[in-house]
Each structure stands twice: as C-alpha cells, then as structure tokens.
PDB file of N, CA and C in Angstrom:
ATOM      1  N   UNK A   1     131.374 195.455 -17.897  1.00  0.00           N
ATOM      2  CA  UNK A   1     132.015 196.642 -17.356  1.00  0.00           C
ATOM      3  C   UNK A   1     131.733 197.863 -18.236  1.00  0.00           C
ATOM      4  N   UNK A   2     131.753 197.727 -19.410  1.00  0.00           N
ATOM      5  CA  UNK A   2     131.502 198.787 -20.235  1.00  0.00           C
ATOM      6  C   UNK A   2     130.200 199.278 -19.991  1.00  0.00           C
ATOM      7  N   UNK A   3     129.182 198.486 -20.163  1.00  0.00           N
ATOM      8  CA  UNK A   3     127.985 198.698 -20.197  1.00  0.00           C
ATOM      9  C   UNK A   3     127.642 199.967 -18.679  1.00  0.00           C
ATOM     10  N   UNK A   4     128.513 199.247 -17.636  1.00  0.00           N
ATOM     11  CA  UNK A   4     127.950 199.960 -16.305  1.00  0.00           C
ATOM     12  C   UNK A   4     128.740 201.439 -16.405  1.00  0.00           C
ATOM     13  N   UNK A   5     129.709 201.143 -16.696  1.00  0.00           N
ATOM     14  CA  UNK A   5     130.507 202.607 -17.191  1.00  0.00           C
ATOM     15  C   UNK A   5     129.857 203.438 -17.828  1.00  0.00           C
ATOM     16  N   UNK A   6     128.995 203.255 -19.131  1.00  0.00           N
ATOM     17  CA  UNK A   6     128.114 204.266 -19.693  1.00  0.00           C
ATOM     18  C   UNK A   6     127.382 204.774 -19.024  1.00  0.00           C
ATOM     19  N   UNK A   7     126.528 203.641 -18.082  1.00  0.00           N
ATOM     20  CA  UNK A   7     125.406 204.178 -17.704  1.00  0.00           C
ATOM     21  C   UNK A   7     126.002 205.117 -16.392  1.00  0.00           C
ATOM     22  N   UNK A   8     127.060 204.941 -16.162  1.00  0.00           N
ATOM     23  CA  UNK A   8     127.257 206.099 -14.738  1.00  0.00           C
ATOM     24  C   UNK A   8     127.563 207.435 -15.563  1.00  0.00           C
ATOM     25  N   UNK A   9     128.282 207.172 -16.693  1.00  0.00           N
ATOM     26  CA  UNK A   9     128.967 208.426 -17.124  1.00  0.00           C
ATOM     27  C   UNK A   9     127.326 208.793 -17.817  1.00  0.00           C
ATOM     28  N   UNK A  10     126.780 208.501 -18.185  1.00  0.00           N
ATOM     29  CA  UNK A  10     125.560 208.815 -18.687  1.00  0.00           C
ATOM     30  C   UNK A  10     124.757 209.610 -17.388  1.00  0.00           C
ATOM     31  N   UNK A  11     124.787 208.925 -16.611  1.00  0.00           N
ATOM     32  CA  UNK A  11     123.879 209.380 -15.273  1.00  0.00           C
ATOM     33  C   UNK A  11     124.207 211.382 -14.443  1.00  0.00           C
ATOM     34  N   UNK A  12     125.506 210.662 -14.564  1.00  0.00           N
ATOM     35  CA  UNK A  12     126.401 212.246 -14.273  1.00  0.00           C
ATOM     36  C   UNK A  12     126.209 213.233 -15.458  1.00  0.00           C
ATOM     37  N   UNK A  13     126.403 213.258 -16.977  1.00  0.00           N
ATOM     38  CA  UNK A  13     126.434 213.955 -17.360  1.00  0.00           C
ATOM     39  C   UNK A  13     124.715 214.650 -17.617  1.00  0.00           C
ATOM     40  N   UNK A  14     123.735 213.346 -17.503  1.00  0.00           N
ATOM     41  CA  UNK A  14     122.758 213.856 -17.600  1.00  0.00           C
ATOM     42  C   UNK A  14     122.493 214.916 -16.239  1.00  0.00           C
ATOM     43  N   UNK A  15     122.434 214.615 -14.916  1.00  0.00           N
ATOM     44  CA  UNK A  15     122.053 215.240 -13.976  1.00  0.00           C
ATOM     45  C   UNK A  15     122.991 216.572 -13.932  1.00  0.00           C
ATOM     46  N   UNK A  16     124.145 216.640 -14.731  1.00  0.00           N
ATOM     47  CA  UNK A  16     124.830 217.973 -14.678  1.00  0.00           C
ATOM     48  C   UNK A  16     124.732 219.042 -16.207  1.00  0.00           C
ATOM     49  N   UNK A  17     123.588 218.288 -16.706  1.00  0.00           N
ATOM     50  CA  UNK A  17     123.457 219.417 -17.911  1.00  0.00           C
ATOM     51  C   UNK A  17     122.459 219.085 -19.063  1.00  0.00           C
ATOM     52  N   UNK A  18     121.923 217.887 -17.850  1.00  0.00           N
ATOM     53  CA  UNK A  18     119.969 217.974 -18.906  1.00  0.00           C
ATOM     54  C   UNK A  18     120.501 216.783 -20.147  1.00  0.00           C
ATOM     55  N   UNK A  19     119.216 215.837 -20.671  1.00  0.00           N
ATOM     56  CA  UNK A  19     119.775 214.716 -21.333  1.00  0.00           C
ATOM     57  C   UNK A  19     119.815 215.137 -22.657  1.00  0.00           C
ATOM     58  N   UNK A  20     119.028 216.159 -23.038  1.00  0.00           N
ATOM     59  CA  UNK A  20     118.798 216.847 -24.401  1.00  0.00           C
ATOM     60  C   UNK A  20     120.187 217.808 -24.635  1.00  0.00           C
ATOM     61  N   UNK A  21     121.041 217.765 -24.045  1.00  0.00           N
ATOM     62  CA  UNK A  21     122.038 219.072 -23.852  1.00  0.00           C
ATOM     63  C   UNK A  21     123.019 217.736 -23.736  1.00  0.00           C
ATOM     64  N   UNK A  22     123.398 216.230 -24.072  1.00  0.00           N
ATOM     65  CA  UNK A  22     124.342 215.443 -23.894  1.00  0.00           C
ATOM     66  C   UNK A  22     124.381 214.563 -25.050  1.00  0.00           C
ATOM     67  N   UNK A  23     125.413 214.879 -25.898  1.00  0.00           N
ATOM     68  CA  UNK A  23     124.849 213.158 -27.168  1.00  0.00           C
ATOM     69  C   UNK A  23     126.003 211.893 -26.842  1.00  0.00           C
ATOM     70  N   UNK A  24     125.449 211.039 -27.665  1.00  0.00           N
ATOM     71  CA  UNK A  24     125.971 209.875 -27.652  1.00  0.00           C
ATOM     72  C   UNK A  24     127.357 209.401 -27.263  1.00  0.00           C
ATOM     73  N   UNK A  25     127.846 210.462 -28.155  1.00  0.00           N
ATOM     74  CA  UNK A  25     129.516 210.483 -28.278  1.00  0.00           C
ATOM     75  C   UNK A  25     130.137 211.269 -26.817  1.00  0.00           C
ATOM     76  N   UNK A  26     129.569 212.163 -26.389  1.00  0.00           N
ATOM     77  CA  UNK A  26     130.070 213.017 -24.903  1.00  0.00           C
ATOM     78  C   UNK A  26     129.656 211.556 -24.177  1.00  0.00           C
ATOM     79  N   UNK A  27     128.746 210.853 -23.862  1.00  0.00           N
ATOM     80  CA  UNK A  27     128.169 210.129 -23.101  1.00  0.00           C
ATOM     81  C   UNK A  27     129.575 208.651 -23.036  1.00  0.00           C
ATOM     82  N   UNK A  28     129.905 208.371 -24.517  1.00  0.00           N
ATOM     83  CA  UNK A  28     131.235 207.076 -24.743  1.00  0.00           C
ATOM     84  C   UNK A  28     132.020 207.631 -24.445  1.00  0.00           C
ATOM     85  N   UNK A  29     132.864 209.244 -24.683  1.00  0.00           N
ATOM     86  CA  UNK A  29     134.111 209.305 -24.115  1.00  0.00           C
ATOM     87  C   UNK A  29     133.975 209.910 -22.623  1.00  0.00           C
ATOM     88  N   UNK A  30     132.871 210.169 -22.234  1.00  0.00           N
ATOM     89  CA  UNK A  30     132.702 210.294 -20.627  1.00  0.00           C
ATOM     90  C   UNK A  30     133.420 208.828 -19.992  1.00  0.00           C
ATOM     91  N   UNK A  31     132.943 207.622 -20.474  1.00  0.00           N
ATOM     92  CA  UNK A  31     132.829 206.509 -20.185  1.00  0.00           C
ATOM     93  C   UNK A  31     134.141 205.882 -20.410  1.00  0.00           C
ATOM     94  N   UNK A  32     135.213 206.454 -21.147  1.00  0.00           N
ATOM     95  CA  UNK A  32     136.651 205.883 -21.729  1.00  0.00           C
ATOM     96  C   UNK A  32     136.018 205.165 -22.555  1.00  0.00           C
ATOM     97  N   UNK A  33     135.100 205.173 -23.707  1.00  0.00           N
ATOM     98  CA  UNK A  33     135.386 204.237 -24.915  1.00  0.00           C
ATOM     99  C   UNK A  33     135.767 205.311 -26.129  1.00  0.00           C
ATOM    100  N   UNK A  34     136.876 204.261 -26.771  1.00  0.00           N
ATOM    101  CA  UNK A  34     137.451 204.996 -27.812  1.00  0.00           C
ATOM    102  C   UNK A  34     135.883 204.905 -29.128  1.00  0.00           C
ATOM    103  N   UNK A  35     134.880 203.804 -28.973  1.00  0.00           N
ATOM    104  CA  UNK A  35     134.173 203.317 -30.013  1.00  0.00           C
ATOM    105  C   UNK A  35     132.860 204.161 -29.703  1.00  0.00           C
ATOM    106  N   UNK A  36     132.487 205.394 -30.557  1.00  0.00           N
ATOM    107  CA  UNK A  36     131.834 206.258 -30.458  1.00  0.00           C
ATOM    108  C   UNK A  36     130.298 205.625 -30.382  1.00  0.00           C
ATOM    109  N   UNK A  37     130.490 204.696 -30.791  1.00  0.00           N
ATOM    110  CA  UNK A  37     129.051 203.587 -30.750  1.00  0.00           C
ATOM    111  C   UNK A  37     128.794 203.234 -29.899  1.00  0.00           C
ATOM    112  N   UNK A  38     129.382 203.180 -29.020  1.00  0.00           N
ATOM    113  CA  UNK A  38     129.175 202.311 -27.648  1.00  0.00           C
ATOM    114  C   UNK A  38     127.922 202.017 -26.985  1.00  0.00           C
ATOM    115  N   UNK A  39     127.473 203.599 -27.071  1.00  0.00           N
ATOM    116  CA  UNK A  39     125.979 203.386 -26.402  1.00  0.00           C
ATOM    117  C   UNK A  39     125.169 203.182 -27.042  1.00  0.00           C
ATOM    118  N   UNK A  40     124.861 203.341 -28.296  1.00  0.00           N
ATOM    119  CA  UNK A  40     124.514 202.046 -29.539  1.00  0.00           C
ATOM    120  C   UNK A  40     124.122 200.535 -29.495  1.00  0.00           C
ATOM    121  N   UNK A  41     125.352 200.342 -29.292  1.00  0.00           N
ATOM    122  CA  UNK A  41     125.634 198.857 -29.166  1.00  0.00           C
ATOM    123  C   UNK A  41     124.998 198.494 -27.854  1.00  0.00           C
ATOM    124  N   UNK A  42     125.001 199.234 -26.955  1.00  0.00           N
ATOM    125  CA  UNK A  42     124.599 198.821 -25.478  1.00  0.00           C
ATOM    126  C   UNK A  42     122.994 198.478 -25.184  1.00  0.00           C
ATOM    127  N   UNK A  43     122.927 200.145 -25.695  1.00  0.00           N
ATOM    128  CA  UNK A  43     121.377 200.513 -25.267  1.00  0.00           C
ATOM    129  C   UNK A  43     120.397 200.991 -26.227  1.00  0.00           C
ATOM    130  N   UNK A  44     120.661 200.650 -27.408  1.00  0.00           N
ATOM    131  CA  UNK A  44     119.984 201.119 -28.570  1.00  0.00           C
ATOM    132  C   UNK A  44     119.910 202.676 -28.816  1.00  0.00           C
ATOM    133  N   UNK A  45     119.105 203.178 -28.024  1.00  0.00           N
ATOM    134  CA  UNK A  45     118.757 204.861 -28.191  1.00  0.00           C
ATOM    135  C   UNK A  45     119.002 205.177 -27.172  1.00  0.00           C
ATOM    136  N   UNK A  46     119.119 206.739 -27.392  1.00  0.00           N
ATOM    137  CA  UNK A  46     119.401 207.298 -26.293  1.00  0.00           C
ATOM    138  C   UNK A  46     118.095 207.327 -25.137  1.00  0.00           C
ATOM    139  N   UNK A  47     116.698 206.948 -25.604  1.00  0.00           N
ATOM    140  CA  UNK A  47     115.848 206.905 -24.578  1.00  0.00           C
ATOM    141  C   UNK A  47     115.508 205.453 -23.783  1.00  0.00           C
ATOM    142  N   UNK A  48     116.088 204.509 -24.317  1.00  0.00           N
ATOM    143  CA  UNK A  48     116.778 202.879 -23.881  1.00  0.00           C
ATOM    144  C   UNK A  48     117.644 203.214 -22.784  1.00  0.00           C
ATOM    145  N   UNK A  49     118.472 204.319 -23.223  1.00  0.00           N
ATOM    146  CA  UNK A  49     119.464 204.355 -22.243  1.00  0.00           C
ATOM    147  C   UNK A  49     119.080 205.337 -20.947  1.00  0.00           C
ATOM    148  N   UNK A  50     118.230 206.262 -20.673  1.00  0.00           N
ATOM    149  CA  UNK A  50     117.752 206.917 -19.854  1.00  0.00           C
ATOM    150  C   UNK A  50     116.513 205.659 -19.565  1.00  0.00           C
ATOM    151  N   UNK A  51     116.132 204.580 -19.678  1.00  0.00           N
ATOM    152  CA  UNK A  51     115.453 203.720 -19.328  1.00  0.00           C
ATOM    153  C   UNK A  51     116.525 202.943 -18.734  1.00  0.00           C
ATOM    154  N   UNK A  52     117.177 202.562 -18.661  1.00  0.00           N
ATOM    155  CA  UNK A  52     118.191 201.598 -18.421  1.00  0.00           C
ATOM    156  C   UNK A  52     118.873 202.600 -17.193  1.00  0.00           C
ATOM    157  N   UNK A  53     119.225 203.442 -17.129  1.00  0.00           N
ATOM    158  CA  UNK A  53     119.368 205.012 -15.571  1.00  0.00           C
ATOM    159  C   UNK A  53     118.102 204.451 -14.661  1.00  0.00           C
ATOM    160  N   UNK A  54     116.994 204.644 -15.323  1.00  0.00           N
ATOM    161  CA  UNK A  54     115.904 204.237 -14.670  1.00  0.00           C
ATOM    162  C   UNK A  54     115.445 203.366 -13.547  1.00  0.00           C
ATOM    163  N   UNK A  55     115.311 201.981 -14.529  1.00  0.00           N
ATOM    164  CA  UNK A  55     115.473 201.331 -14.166  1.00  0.00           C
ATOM    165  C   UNK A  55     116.665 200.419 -12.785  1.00  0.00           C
ATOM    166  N   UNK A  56     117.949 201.034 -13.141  1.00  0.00           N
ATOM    167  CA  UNK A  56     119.235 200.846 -12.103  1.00  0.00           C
ATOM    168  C   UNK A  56     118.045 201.463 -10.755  1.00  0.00           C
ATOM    169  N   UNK A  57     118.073 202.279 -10.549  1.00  0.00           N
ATOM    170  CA  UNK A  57     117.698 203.317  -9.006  1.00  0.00           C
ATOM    171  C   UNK A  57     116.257 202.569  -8.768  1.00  0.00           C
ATOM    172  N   UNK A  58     115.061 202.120 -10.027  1.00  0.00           N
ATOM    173  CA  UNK A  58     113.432 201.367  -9.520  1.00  0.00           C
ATOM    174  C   UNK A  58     113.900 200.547  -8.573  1.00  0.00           C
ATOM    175  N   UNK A  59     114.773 199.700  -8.585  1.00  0.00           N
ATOM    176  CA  UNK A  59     114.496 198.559  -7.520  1.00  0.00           C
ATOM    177  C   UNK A  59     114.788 198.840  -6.032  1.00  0.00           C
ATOM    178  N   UNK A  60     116.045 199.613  -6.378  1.00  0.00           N
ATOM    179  CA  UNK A  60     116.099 200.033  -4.560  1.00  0.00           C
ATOM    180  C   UNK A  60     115.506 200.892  -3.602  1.00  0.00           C
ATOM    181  N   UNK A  61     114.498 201.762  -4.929  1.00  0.00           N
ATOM    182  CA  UNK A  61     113.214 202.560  -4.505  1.00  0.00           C
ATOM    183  C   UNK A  61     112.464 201.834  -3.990  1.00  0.00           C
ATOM    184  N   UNK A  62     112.027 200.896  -4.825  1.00  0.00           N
ATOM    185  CA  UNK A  62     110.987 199.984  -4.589  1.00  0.00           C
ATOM    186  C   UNK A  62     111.043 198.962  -3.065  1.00  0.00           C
ATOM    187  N   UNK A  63     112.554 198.854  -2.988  1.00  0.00           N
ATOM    188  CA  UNK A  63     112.875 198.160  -1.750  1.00  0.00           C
ATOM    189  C   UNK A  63     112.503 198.956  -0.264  1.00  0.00           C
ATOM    190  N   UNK A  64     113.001 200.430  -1.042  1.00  0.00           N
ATOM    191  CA  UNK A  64     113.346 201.539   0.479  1.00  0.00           C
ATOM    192  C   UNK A  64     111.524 201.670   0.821  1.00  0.00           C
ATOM    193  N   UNK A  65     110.630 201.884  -0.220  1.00  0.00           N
ATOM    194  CA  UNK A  65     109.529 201.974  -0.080  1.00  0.00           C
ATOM    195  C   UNK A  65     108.309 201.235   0.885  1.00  0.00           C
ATOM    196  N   UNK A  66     108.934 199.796   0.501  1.00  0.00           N
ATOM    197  CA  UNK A  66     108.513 198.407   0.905  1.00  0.00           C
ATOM    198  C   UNK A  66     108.457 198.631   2.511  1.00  0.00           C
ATOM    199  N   UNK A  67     109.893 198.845   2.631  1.00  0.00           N
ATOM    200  CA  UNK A  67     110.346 198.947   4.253  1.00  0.00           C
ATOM    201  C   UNK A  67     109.848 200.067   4.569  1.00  0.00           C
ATOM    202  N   UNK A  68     109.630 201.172   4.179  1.00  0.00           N
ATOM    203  CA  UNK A  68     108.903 202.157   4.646  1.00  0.00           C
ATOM    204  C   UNK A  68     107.298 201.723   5.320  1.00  0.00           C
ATOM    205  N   UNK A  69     106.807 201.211   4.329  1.00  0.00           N
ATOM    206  CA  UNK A  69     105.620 201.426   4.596  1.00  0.00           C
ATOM    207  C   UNK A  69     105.131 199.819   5.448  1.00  0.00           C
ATOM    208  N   UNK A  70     106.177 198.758   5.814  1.00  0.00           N
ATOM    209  CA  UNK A  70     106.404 197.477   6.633  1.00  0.00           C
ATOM    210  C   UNK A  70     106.355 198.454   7.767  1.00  0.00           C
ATOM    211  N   UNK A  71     107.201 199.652   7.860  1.00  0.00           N
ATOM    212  CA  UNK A  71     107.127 200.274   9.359  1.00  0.00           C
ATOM    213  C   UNK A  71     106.485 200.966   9.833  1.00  0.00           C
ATOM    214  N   UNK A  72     105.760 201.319   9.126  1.00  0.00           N
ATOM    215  CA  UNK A  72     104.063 202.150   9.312  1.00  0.00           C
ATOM    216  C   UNK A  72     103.458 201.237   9.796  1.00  0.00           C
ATOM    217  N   UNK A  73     103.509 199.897   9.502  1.00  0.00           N
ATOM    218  CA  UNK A  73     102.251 198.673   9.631  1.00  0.00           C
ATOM    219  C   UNK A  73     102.682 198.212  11.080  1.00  0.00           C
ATOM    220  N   UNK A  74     103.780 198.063  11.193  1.00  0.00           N
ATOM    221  CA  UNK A  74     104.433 197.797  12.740  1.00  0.00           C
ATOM    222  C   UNK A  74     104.012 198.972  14.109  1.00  0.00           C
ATOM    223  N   UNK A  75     104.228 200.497  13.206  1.00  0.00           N
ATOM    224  CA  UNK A  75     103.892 201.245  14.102  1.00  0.00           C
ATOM    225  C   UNK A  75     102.534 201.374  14.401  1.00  0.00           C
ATOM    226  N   UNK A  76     101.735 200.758  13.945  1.00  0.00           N
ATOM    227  CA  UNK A  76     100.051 200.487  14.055  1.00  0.00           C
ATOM    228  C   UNK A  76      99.854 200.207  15.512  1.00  0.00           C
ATOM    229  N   UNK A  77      99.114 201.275  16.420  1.00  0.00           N
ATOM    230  CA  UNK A  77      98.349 200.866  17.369  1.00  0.00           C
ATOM    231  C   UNK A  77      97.008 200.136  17.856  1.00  0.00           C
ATOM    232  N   UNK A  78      96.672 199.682  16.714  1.00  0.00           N
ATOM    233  CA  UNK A  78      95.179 198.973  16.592  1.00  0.00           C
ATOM    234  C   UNK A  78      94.969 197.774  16.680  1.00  0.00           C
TER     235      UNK A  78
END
C-alpha cells in the first residue's frame, strides 16, 4: 500500500509542477508517510521512481495499442 501511494502522490505532484521542481520529502508527505525515506526505501532514486510512474501506464499502453492495431487488421479489405 505504501509503495502504490507514493507512486500516485508522486505521479500528481510530478504532472502538476515538473519532477525537477518536487523532492523526495514533498513526494512522502504527499503520500501520508511520516518516514521522509520512504521513497528511498521503495524506489531507490528519484529516477527509479519516475521509472516505476513509467512503467505502471507501459502495459496498458501496450494493451490499448495491441487492440488498436488487431482492429486495423480486421478492418482489412483484402
């Protein structure tokens, strides 16, 4: 639970004010942890952790994509 908590409060604060403009500690008490480490402990660095944002959203891209282009192949008149 913690872990997914960072990464949302991470996700929001990045998309509302740039990841270079957010540190560690805004990112844990975004998240309710009293332990300023948190994202430390989680995700090593802060660029682990914008990998780990990443990564969450690749797969269901990758899914929406899949089906995208399954329905191109269907819509084939040839």
């Amino acid at each position: 639970m913690t872990r997914e908590a960072i990464l949302v409060a991470a996700e929001r604060l990045f998309a509302e004010h740039g990841v270079f403009a957010v540190s560690n500690r805004q990112v844990s008490e975004a998240a309710g942890q009293g332990n300023n480490a948190a994202v430390g402990y989680h995700f090593g660095t802060k660029t682990d952790l914008v990998r780990a944002i990443e990564h969450k959203h690749a797969i269901p891209v990758e899914k929406l994509r899949e089906q995208r282009v399954a329905e191109m192949g269907s819509d084939s008149t040839e």
